[in-house]
N, C-alpha and C. Protein backbone atom coordinates (compact mmCIF):
# COMPACT_ATOMS: atom_id res chain seq x y z
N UNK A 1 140.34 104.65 96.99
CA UNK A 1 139.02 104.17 96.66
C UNK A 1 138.51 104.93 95.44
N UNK A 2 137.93 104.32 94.73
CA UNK A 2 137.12 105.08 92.99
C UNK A 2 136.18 105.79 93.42
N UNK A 3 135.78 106.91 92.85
CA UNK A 3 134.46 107.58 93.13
C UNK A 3 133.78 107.16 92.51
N UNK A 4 132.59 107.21 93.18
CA UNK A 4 130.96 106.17 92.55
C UNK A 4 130.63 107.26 91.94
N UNK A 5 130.14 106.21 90.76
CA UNK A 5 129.54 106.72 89.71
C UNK A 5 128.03 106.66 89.78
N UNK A 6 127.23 107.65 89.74
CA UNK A 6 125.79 107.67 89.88
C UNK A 6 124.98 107.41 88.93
N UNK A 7 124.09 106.72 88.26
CA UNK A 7 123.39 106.12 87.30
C UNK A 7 122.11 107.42 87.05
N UNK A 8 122.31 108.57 88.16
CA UNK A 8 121.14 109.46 88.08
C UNK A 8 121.70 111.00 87.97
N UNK A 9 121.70 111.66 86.90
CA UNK A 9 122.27 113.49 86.43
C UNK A 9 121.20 114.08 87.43
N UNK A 10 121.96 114.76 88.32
CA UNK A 10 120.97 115.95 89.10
C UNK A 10 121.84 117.33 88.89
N UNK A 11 120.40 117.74 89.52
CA UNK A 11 120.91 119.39 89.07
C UNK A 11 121.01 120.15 90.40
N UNK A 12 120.96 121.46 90.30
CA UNK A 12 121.26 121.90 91.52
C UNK A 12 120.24 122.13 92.86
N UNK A 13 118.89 121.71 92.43
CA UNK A 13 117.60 121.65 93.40
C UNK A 13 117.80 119.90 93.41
N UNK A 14 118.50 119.40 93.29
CA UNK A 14 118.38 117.87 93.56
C UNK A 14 119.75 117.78 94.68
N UNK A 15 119.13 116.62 95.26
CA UNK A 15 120.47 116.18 96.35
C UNK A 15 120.25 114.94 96.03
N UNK A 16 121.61 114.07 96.15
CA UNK A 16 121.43 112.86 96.36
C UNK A 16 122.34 112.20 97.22
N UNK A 17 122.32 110.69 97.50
CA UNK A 17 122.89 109.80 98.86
C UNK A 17 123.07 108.98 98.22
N UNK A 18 124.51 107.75 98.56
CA UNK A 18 124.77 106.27 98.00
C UNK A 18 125.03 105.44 99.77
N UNK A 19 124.44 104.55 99.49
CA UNK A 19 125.00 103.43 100.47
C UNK A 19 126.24 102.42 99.69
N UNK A 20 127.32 103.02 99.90
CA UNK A 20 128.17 101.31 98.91
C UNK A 20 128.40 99.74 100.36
N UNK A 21 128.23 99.18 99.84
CA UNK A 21 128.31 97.38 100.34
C UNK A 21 127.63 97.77 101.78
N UNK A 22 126.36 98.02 101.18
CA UNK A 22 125.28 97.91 102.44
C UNK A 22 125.12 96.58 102.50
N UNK A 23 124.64 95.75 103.97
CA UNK A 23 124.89 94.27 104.43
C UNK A 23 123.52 94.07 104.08
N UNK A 24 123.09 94.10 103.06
CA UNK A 24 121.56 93.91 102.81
C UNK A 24 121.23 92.71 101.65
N UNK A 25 120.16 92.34 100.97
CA UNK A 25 120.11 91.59 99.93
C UNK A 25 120.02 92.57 98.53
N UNK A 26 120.26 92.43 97.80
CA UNK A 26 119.86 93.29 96.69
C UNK A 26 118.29 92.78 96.09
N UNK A 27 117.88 91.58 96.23
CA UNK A 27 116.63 91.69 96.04
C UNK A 27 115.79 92.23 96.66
N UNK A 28 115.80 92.46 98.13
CA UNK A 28 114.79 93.07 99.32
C UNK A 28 115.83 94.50 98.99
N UNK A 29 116.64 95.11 98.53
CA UNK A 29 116.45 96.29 98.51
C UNK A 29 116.01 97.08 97.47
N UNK A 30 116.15 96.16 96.39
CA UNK A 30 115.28 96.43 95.03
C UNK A 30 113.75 96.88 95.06
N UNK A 31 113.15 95.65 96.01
CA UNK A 31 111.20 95.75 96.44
C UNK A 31 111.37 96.96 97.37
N UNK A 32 112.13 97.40 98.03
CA UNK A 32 111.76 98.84 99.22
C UNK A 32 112.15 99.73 98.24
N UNK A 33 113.23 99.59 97.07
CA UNK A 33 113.73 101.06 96.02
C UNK A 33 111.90 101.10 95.48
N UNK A 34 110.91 100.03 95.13
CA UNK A 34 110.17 100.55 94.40
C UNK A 34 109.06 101.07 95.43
N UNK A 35 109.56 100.26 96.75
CA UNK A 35 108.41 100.67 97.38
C UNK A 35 107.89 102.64 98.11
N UNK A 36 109.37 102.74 98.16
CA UNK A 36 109.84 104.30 98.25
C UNK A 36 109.65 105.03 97.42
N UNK A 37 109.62 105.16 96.07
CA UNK A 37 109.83 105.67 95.13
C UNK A 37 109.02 106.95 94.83
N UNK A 38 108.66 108.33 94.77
CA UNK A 38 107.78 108.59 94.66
C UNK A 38 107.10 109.60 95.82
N UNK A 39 107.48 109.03 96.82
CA UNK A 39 106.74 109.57 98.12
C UNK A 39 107.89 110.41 99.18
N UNK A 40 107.45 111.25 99.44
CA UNK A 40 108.29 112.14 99.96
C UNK A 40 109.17 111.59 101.26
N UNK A 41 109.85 112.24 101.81
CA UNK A 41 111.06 111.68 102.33
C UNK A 41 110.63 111.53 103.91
N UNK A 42 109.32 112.40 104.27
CA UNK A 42 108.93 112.18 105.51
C UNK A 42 108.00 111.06 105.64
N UNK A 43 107.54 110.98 104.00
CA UNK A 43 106.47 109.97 104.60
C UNK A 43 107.15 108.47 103.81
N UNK A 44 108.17 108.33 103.12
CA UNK A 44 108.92 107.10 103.38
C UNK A 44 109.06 107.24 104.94
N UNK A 45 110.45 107.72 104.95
CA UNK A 45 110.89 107.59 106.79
C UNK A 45 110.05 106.72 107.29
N UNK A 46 108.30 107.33 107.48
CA UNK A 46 107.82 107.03 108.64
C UNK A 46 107.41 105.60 108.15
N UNK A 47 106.96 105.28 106.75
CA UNK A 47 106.37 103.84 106.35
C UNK A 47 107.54 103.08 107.08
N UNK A 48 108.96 103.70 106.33
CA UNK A 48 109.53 102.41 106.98
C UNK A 48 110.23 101.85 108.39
N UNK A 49 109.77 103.30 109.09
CA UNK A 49 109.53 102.73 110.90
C UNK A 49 109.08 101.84 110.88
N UNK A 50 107.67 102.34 110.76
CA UNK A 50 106.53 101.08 110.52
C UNK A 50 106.86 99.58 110.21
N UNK A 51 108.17 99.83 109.26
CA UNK A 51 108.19 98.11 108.97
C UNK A 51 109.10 97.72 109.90
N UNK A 52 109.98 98.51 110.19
CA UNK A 52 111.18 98.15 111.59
C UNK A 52 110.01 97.67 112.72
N UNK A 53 108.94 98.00 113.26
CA UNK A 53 108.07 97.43 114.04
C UNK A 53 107.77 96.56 113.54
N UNK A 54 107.44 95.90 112.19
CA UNK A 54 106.24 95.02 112.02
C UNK A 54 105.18 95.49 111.71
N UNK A 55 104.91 96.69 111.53
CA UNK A 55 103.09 96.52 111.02
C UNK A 55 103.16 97.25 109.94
N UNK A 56 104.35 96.88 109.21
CA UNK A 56 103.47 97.29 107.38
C UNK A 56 104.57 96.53 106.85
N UNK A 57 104.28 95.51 105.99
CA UNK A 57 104.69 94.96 105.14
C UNK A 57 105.37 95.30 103.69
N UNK A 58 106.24 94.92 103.47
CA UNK A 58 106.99 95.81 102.03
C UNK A 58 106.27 94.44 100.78
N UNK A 59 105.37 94.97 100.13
CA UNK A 59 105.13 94.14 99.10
C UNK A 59 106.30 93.68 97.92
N UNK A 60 106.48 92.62 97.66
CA UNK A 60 107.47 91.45 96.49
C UNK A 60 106.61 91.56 95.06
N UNK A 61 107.04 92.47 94.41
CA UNK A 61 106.51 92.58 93.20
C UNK A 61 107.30 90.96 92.09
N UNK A 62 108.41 91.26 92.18
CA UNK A 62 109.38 90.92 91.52
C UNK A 62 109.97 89.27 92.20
N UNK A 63 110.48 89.81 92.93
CA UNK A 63 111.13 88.82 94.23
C UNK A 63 110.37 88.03 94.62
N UNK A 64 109.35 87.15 94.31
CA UNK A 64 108.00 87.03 95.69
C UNK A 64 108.34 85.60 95.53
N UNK A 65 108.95 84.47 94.64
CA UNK A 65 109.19 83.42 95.03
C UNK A 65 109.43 82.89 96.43
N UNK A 66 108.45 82.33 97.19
CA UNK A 66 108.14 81.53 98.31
C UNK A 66 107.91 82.60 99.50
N UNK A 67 107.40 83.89 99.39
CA UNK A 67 107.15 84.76 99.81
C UNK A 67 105.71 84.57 100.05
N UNK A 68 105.25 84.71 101.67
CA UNK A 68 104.26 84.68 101.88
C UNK A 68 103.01 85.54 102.12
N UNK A 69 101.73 85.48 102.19
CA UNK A 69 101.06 87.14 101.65
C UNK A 69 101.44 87.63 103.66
N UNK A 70 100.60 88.98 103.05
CA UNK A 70 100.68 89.76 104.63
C UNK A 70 99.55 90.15 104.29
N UNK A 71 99.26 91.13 105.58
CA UNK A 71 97.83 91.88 105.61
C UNK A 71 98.44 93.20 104.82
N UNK A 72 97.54 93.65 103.84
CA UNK A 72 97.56 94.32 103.17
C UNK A 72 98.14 94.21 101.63
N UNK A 73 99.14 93.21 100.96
CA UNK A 73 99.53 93.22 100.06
C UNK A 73 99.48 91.38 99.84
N UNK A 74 99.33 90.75 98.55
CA UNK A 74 99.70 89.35 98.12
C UNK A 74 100.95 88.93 98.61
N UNK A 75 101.72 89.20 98.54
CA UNK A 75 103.29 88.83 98.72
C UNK A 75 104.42 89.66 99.65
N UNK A 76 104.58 89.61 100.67
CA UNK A 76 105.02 90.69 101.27
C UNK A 76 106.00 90.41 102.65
N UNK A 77 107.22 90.71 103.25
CA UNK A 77 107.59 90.86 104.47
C UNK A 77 108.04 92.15 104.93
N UNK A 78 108.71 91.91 106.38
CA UNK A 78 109.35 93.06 106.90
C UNK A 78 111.00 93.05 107.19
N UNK A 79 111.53 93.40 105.81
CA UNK A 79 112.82 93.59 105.88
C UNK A 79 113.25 94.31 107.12
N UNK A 80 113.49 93.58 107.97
CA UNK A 80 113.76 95.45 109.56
C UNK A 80 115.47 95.57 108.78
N UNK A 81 116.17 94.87 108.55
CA UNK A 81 117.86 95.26 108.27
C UNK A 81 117.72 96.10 107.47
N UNK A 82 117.15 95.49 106.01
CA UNK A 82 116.77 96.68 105.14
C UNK A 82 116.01 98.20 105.11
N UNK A 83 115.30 98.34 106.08
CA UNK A 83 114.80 99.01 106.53
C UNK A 83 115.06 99.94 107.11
N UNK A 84 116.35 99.85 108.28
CA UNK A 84 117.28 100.08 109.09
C UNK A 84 117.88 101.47 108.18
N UNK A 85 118.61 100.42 107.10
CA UNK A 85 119.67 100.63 106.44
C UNK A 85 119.16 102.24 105.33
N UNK A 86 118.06 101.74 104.47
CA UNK A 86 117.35 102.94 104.30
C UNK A 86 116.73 104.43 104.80
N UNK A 87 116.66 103.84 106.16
CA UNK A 87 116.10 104.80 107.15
C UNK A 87 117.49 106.11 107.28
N UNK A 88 118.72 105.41 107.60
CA UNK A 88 120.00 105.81 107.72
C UNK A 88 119.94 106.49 106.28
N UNK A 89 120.03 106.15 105.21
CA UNK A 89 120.10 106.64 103.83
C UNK A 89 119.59 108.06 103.14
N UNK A 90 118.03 108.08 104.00
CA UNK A 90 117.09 108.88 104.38
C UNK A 90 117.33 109.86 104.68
N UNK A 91 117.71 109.35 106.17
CA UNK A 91 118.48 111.07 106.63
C UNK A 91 119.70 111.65 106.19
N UNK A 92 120.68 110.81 105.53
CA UNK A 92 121.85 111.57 105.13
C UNK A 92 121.45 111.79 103.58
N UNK A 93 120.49 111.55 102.62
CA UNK A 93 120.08 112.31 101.90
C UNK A 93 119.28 113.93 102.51
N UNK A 94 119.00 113.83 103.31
CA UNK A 94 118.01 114.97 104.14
C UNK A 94 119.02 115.65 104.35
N UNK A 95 120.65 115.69 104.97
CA UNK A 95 121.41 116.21 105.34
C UNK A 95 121.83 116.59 104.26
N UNK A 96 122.18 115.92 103.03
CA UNK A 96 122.93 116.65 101.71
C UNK A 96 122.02 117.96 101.37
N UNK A 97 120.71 117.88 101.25
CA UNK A 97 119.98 118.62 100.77
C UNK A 97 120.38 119.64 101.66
N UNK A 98 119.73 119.89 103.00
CA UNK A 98 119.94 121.19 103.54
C UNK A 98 121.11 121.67 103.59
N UNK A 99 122.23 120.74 103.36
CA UNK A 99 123.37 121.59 103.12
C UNK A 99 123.40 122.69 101.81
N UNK A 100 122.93 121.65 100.84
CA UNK A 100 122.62 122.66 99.45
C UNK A 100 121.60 123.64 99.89
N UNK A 101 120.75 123.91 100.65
CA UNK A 101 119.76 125.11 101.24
C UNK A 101 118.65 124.61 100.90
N UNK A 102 118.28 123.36 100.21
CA UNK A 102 116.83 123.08 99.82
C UNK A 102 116.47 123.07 101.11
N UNK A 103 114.38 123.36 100.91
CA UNK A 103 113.46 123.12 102.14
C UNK A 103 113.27 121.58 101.88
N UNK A 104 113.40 120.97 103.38
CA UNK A 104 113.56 119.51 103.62
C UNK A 104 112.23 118.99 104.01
N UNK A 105 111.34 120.29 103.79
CA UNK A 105 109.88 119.54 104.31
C UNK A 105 109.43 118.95 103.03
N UNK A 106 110.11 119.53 102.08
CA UNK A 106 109.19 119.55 100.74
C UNK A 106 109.95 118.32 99.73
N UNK A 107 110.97 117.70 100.28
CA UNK A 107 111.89 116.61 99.33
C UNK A 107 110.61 115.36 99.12
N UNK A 108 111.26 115.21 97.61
CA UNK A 108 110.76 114.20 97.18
C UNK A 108 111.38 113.29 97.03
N UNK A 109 111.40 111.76 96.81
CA UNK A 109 112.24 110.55 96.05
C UNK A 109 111.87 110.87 94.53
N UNK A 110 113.40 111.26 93.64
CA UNK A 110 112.37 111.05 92.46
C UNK A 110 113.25 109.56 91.71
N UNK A 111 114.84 109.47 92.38
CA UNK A 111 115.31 108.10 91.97
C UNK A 111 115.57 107.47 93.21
N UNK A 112 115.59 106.18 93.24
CA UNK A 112 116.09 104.78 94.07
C UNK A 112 116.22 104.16 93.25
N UNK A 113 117.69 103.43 93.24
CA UNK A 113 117.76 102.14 92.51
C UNK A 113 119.29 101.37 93.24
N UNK A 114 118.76 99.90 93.39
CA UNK A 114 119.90 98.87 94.04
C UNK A 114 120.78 98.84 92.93
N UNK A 115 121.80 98.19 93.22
CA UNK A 115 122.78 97.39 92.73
C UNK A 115 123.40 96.40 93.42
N UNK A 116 123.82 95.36 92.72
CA UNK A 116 124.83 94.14 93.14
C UNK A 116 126.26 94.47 93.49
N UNK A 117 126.49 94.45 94.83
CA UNK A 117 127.58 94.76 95.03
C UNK A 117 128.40 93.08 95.30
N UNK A 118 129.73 93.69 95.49
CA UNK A 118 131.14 92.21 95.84
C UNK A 118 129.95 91.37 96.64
N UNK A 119 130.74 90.13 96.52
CA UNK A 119 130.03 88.63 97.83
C UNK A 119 131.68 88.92 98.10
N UNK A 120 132.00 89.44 99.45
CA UNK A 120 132.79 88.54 100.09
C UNK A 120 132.40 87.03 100.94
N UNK A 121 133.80 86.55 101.04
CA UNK A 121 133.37 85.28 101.53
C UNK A 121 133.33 85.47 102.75
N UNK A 122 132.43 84.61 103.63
CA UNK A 122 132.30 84.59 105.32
C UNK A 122 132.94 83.64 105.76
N UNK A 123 133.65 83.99 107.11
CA UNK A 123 134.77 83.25 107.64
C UNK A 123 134.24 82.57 108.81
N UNK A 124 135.21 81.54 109.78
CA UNK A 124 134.90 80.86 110.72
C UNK A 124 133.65 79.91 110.19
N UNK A 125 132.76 79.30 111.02
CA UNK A 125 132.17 78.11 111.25
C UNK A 125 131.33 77.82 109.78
N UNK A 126 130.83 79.72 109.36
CA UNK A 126 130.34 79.56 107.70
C UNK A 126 131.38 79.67 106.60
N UNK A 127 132.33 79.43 106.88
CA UNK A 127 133.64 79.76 106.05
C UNK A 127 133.04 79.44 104.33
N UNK A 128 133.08 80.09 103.48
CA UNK A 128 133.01 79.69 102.00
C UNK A 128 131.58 80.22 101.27
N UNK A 129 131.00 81.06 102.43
CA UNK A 129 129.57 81.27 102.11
C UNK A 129 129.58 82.54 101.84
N UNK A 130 128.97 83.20 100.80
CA UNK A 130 129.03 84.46 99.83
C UNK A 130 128.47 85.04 100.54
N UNK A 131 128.95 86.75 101.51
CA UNK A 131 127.63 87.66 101.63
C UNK A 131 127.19 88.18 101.25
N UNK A 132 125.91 89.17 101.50
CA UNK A 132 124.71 89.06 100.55
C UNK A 132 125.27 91.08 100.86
N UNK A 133 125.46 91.64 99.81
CA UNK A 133 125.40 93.28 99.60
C UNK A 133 125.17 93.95 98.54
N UNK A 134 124.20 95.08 98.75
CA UNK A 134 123.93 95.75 97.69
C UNK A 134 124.79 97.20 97.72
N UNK A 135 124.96 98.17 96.27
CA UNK A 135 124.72 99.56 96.84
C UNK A 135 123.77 100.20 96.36
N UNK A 136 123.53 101.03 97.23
CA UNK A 136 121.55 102.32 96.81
C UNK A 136 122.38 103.14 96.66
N UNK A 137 121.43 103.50 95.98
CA UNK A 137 121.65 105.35 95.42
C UNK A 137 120.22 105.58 95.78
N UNK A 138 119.92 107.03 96.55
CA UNK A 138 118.42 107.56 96.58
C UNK A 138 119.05 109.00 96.11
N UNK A 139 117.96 109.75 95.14
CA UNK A 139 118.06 111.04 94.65
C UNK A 139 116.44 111.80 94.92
N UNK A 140 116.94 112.78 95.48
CA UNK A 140 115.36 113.89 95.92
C UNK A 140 115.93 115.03 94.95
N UNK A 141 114.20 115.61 95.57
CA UNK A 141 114.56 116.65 94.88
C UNK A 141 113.21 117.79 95.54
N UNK A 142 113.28 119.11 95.24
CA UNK A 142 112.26 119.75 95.80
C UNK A 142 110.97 120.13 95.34
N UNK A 143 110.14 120.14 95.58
CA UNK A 143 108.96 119.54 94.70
C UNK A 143 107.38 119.98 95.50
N UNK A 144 106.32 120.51 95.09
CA UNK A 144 105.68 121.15 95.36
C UNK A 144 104.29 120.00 95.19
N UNK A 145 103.59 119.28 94.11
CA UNK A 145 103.32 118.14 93.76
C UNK A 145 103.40 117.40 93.30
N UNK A 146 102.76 116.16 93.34
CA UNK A 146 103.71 114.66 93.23
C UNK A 146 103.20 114.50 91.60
N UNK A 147 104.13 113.77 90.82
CA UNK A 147 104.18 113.92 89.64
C UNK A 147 104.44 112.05 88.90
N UNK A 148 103.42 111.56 88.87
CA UNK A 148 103.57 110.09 88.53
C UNK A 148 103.84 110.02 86.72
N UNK A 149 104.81 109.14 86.81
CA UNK A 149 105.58 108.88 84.88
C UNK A 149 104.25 108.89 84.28
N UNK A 150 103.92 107.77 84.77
CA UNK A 150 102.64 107.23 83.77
C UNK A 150 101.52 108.38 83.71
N UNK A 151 101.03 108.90 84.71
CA UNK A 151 100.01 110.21 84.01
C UNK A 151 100.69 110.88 83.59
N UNK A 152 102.11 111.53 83.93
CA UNK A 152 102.44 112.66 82.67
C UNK A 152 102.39 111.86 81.31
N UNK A 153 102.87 110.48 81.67
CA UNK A 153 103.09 110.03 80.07
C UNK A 153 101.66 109.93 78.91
N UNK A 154 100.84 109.71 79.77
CA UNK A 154 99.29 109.75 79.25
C UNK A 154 99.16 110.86 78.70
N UNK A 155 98.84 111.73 79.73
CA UNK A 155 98.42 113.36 79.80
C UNK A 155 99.25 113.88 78.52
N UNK A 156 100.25 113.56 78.29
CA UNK A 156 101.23 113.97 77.01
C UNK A 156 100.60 113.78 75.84
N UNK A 157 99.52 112.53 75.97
CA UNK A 157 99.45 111.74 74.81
C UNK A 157 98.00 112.01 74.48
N UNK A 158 97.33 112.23 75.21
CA UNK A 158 95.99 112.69 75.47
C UNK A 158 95.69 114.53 74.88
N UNK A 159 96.99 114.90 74.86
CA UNK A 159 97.38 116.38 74.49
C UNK A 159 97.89 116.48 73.31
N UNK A 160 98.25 115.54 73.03
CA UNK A 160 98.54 115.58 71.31
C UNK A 160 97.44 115.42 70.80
N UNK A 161 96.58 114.00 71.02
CA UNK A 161 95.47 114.14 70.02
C UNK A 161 94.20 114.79 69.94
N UNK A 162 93.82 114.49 68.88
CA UNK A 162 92.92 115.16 68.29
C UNK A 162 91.81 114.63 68.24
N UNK A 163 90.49 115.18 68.63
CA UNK A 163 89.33 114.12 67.92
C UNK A 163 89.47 113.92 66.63
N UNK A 164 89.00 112.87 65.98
CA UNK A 164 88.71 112.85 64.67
C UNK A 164 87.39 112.14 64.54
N UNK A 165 86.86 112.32 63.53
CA UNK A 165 85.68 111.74 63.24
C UNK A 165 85.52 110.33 61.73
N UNK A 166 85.01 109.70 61.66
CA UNK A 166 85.33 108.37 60.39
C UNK A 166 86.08 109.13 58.85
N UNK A 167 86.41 110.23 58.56
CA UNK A 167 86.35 110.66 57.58
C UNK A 167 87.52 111.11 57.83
N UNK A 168 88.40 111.15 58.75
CA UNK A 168 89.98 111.48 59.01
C UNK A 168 89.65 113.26 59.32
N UNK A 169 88.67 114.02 59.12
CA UNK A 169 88.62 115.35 59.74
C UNK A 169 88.59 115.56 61.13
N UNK A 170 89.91 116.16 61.62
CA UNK A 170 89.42 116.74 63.02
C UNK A 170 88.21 117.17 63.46
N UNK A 171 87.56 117.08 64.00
CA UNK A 171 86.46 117.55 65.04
C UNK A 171 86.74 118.85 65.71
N UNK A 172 86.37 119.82 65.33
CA UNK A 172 86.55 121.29 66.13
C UNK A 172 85.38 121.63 66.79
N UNK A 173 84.07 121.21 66.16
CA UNK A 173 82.73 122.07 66.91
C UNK A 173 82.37 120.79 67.43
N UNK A 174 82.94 120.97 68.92
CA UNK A 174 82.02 119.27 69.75
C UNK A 174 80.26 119.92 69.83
N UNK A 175 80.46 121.24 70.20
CA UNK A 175 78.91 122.25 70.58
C UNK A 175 77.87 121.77 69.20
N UNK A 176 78.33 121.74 68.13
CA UNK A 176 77.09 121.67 67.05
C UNK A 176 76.51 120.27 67.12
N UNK A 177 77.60 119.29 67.59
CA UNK A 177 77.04 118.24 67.86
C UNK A 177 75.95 117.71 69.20
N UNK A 178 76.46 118.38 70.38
CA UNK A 178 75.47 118.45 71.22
C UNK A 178 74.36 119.33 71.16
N UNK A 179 74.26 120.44 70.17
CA UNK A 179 73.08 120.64 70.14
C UNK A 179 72.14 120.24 69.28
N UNK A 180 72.63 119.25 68.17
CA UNK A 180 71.87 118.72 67.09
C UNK A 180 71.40 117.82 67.71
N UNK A 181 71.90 116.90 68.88
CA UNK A 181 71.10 116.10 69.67
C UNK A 181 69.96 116.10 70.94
N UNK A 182 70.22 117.52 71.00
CA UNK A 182 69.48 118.36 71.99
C UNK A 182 68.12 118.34 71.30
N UNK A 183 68.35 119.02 69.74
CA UNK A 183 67.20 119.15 68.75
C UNK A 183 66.24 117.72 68.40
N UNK A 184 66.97 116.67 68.50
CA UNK A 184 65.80 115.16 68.17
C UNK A 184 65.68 115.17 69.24
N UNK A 185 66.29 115.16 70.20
CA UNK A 185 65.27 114.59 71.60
C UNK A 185 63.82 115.40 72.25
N UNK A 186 64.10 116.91 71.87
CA UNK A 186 62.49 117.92 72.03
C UNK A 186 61.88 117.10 70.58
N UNK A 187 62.24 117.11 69.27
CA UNK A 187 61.54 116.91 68.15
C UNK A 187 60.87 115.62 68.79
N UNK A 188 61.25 114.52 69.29
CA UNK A 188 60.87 113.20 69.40
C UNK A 188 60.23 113.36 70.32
N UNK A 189 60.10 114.32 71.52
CA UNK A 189 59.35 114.46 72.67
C UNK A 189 58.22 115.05 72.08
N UNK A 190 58.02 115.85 71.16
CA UNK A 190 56.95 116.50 70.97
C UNK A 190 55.81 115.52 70.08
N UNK A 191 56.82 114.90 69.12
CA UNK A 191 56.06 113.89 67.91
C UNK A 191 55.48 113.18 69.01
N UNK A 192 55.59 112.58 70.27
CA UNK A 192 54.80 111.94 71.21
C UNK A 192 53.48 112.38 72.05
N UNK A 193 53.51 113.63 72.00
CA UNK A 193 52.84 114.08 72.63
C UNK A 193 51.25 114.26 72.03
């Protein structure tokens, strides 16, 4: 068998897990990779109990063609196979880690991502009919607080600039300006009086 190749470089505080030709769809495991993403490994787990029962819905960002809403999201079901299958994924990412010595209270998701795996064909009465498999990769890592792309990517950008004012000069004294406005509003209070 080839060794899988991982689409994600970790380092040595990272662990990661592959499912290959999980019996799943790759579109419903695509909507749970984003729905996971992000949130630590105890509190995936438990969301996606939750959907193995039925009472939380995995929202269809992508996928949602003829997808019907749920309570809580526009477009949404409860993958339980998929669900299943992740849950399993979960813990044997949890197991890689503590083998490496990371603390397992503190793992994060920082990658999930599906892939299209083989259609074999199905035999007997469905004979000729493609099955449906993906493989996951989930990658943690240990992590103290949660760290979203998009505000670091802001916050980055927000840190480069500069005020400027119509004349292309940076702005250094914001203070002279609030107090020159401090100064008309007593001047104008007093001219009233």
């Amino acid at each position: 068998m080839a060794e899988y190749k991982y689409t994600f470089k970790t380092t040595e505080h990272m662990a990661r897990a592959v499912a290959r030709d999980a019996a799943i769809s790759y579109k419903t495991a695509s909507e749970v990779c984003r729905f996971i993403r992000g949130k630590t490994v105890v509190r995936a787990r438990a969301e996606l109990e939750r959907v193995t029962q039925l009472k939380l819905a995995i929202p269809h960002v992508r996928y949602n063609s003829g997808i019907s809403h749920q309570p809580g999201c526009p477009s949404g079901s409860y993958p339980v196979n998929c669900a299943l299958t992740f849950i399993a994924l979960l813990d044997s990412v949890t197991a890689n880690a503590q083998s490496k010595g990371l603390a397992t209270g503190k793992l994060r998701i920082i990658h999930t991502c599906a892939h299209k795996a083989a259609h074999p064909l199905k035999g007997g009465r469905l004979r000729g009919r493609a099955m449906k498999r993906a493989h996951v990769e989930v990658a943690v890592d240990e992590s103290v607080a949660p760290v979203s792309p998009k505000f670091s990517r802001r916050a980055a950008r927000s840190a480069g600039k500069k005020k400027t004012n119509t004349s292309g000069v940076a702005d250094t004294t914001s203070n002279a300006a609030s107090s020159t406005s401090k100064a008309h509003t007593v001047r104008s209070a007093g001219a009233a009086v």
